[in-house]
PDB file of N, CA and C in Angstrom:
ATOM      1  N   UNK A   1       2.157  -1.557  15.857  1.00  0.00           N
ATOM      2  CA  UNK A   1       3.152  -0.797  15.130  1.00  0.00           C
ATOM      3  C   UNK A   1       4.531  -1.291  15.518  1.00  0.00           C
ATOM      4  N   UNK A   2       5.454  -1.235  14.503  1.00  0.00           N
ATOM      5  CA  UNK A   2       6.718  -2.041  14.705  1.00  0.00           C
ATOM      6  C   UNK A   2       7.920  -0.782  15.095  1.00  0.00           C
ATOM      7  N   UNK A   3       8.253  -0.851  16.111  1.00  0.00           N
ATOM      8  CA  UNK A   3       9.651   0.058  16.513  1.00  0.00           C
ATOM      9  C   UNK A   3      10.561   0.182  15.125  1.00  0.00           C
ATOM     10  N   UNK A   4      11.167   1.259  15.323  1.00  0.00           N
ATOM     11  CA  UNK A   4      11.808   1.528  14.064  1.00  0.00           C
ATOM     12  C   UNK A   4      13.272   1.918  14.555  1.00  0.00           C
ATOM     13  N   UNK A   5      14.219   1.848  14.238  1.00  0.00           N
ATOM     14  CA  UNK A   5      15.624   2.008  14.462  1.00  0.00           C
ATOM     15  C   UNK A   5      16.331   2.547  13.755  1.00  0.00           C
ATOM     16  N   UNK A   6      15.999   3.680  13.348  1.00  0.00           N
ATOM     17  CA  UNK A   6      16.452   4.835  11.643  1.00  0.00           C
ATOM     18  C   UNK A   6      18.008   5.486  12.461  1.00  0.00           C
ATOM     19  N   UNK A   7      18.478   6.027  11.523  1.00  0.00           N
ATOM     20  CA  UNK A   7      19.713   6.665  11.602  1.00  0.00           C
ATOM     21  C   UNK A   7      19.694   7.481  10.706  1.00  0.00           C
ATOM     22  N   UNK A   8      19.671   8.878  11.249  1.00  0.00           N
ATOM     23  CA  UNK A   8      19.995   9.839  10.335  1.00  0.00           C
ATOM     24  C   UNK A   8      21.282  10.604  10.060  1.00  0.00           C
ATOM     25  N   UNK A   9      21.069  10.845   9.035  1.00  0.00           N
ATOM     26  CA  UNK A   9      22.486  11.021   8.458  1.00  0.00           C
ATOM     27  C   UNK A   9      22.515  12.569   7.452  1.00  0.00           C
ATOM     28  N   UNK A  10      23.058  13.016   6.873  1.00  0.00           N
ATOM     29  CA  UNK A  10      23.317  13.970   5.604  1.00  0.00           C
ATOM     30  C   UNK A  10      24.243  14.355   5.073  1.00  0.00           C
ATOM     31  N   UNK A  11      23.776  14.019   3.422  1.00  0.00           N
ATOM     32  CA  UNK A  11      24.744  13.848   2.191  1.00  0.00           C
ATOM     33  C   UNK A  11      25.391  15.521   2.338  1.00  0.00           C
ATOM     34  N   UNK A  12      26.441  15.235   1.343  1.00  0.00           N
ATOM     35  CA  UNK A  12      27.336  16.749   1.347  1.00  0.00           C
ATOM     36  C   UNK A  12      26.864  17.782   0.626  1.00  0.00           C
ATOM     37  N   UNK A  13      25.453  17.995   0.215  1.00  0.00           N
ATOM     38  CA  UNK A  13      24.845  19.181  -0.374  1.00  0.00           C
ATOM     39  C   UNK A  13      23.912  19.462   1.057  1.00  0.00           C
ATOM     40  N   UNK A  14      23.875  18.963   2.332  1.00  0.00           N
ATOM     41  CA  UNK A  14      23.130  18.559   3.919  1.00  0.00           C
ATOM     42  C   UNK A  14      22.062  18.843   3.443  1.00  0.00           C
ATOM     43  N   UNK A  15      21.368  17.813   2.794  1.00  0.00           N
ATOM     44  CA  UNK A  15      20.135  17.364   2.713  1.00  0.00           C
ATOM     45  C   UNK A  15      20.123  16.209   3.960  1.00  0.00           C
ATOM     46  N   UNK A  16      19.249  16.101   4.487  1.00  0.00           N
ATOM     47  CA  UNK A  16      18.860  14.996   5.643  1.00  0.00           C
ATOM     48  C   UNK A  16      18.425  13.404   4.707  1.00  0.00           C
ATOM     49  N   UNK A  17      18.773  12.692   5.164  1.00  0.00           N
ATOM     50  CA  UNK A  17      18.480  10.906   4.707  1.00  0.00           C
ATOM     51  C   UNK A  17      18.047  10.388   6.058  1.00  0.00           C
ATOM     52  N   UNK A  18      17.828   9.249   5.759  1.00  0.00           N
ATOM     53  CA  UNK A  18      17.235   8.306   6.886  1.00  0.00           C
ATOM     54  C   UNK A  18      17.770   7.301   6.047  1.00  0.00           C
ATOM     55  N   UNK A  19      18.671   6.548   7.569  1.00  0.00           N
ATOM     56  CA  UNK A  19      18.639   5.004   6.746  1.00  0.00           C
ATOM     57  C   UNK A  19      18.545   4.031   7.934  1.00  0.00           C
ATOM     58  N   UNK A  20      17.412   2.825   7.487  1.00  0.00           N
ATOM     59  CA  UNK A  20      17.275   2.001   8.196  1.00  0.00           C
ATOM     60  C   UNK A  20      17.251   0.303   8.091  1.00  0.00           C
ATOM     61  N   UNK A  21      18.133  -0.351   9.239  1.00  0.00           N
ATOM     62  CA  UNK A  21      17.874  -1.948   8.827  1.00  0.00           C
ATOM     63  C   UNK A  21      16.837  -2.356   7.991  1.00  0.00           C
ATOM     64  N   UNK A  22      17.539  -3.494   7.101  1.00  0.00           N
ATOM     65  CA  UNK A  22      16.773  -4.022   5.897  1.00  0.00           C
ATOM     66  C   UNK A  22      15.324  -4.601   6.310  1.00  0.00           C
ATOM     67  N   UNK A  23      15.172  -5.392   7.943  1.00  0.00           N
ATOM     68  CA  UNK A  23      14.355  -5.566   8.250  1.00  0.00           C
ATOM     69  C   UNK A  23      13.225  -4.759   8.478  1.00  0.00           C
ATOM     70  N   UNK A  24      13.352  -3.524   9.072  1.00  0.00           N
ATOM     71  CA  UNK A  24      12.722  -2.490   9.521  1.00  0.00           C
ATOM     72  C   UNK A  24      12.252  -1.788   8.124  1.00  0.00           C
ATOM     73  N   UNK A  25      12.885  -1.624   7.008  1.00  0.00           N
ATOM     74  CA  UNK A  25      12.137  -1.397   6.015  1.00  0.00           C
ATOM     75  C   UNK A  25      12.047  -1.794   5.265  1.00  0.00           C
ATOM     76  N   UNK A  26      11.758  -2.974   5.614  1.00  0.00           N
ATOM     77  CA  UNK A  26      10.656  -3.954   5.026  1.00  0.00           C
ATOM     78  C   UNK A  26       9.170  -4.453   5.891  1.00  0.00           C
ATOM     79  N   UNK A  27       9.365  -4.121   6.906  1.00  0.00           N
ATOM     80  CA  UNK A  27       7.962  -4.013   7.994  1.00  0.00           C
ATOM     81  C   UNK A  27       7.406  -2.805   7.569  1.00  0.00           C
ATOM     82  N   UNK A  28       8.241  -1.674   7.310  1.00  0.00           N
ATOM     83  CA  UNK A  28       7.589  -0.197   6.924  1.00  0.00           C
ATOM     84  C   UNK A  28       6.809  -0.720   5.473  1.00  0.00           C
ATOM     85  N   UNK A  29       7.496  -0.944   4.915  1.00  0.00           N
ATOM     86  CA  UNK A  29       6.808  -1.230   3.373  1.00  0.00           C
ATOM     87  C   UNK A  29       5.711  -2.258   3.538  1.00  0.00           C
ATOM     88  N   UNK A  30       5.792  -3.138   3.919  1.00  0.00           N
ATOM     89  CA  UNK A  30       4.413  -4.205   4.355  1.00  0.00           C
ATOM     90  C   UNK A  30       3.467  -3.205   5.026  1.00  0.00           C
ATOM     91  N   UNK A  31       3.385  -2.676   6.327  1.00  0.00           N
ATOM     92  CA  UNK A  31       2.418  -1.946   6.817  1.00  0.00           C
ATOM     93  C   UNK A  31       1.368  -1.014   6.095  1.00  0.00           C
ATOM     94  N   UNK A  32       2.605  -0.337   5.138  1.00  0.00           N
ATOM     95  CA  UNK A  32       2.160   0.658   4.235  1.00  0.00           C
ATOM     96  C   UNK A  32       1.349   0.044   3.218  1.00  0.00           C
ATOM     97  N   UNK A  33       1.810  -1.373   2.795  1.00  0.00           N
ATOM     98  CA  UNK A  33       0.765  -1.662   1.826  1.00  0.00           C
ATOM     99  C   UNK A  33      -0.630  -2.180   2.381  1.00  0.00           C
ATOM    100  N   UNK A  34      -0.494  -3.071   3.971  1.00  0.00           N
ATOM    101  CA  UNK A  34      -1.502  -3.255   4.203  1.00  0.00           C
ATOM    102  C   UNK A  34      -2.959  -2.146   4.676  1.00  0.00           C
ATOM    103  N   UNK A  35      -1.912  -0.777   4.614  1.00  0.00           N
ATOM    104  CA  UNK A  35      -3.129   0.306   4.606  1.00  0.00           C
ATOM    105  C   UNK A  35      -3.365   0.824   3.639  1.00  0.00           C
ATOM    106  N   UNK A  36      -2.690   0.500   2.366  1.00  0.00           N
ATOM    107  CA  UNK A  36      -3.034   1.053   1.349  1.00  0.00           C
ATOM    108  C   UNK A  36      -4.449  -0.031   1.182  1.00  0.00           C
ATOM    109  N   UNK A  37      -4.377  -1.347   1.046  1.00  0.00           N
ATOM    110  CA  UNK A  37      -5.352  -2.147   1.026  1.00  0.00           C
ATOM    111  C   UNK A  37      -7.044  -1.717   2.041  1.00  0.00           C
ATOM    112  N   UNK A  38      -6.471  -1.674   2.728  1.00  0.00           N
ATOM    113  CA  UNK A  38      -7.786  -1.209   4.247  1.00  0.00           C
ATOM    114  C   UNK A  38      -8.155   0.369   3.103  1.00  0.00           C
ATOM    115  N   UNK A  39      -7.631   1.454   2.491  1.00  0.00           N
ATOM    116  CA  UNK A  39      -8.266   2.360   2.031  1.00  0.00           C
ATOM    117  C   UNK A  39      -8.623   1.896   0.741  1.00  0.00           C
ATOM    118  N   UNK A  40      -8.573   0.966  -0.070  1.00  0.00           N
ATOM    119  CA  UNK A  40      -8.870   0.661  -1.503  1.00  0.00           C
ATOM    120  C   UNK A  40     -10.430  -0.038  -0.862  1.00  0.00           C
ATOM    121  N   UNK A  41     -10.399  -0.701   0.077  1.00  0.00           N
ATOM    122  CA  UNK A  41     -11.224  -1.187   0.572  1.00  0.00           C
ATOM    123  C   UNK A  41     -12.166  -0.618   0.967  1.00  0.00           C
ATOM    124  N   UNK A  42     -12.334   0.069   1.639  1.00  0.00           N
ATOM    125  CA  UNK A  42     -13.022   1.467   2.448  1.00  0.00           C
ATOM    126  C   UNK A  42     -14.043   2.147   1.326  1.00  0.00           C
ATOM    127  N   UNK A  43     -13.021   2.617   0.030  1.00  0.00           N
ATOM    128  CA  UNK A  43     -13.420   2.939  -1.476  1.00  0.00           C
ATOM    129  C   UNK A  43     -14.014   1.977  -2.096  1.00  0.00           C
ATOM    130  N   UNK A  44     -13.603   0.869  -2.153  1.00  0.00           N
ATOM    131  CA  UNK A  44     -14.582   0.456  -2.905  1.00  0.00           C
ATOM    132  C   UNK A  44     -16.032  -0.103  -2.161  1.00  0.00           C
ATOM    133  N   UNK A  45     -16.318  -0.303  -0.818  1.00  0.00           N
ATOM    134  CA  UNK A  45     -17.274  -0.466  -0.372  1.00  0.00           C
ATOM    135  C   UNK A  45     -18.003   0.924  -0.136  1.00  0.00           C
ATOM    136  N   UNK A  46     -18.003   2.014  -0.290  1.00  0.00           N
ATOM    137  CA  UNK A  46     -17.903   3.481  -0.356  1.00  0.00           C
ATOM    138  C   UNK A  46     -18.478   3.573  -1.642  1.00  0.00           C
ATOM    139  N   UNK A  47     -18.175   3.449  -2.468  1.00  0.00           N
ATOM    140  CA  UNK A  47     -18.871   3.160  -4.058  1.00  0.00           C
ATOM    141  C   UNK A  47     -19.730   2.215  -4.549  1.00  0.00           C
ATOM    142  N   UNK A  48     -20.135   0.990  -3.288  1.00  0.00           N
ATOM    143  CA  UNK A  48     -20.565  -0.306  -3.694  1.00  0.00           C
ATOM    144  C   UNK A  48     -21.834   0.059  -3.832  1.00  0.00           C
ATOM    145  N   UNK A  49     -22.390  -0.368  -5.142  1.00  0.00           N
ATOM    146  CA  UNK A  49     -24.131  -0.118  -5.253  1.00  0.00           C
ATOM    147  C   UNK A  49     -25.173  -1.028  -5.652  1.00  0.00           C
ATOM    148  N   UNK A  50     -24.131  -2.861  -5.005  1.00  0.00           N
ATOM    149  CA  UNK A  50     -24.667  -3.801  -4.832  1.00  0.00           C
ATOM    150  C   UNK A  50     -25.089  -4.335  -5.977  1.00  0.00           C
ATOM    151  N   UNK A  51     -25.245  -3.941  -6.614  1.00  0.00           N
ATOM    152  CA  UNK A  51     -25.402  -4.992  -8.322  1.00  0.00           C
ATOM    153  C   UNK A  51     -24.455  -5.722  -8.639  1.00  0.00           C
ATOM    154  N   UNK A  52     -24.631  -6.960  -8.862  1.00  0.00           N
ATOM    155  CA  UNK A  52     -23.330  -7.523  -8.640  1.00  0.00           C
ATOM    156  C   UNK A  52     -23.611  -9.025 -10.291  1.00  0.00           C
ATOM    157  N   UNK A  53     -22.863  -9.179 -10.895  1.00  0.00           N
ATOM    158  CA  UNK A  53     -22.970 -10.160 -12.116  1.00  0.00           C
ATOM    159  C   UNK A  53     -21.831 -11.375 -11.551  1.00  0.00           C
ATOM    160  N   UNK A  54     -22.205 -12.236 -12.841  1.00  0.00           N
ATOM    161  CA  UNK A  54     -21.802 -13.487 -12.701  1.00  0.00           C
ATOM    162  C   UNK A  54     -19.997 -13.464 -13.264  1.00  0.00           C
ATOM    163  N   UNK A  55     -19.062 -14.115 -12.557  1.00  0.00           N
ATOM    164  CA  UNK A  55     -17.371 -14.216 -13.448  1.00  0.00           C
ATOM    165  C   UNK A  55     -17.401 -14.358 -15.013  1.00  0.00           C
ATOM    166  N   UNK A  56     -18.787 -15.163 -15.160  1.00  0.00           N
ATOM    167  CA  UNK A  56     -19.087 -15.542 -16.578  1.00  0.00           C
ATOM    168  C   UNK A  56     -19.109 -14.616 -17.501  1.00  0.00           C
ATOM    169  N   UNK A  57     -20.361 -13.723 -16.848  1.00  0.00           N
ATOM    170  CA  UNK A  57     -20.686 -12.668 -17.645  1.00  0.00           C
ATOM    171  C   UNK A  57     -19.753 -11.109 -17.708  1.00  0.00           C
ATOM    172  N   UNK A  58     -18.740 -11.464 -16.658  1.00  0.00           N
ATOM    173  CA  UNK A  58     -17.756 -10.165 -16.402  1.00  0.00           C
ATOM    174  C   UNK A  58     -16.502 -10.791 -17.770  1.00  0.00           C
ATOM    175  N   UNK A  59     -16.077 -12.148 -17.319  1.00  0.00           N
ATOM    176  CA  UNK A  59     -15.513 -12.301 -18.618  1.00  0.00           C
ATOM    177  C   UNK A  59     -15.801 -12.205 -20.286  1.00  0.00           C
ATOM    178  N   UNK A  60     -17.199 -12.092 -20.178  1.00  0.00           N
ATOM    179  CA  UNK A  60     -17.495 -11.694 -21.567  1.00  0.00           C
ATOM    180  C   UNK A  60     -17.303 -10.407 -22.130  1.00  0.00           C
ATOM    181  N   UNK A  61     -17.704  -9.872 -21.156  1.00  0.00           N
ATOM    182  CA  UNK A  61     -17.770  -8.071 -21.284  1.00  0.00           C
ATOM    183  C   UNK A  61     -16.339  -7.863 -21.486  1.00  0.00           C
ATOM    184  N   UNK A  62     -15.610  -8.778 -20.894  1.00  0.00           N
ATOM    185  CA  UNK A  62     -14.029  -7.958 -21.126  1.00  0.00           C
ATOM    186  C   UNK A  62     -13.338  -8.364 -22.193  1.00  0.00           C
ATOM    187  N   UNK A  63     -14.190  -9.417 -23.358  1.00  0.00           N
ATOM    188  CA  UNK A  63     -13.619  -9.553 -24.680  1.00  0.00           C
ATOM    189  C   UNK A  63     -14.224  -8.943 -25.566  1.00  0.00           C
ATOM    190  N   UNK A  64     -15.092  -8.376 -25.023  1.00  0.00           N
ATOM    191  CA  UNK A  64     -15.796  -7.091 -26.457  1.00  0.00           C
ATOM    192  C   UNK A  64     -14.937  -5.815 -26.472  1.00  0.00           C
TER     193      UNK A  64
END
């Protein structure tokens, strides 16, 4: 996990913000997608019921 260096702050209606180096959120946003991936993953092996066809025959099906 990557240290984070946020600064909080609040706009003049004092709602709370967070703002952080461009670097730092952009490690946040990468991380986040690489767990979004690890749970798409999880799901679809979670659903897998091993029947599996040819690219050939998946491309056909997807022009009918």
């Amino acid at each position: 996990m990557h240290t984070l260096s946020p600064q909080f702050i609040k706009d003049t209606a004092g709602r709370k913000m967070v703002v952080l180096p461009e670097k730092d959120y952009k490690k946040l946003i990468e991380e986040l997608d690489d767990l979004e991936d690890i749970r798409l993953y999880d799901l679809a092996k979670k659903e897998d019921t091993g029947v599996r066809i040819s690219f050939a025959d998946y491309k056909k099906s997807r022009k009918k």
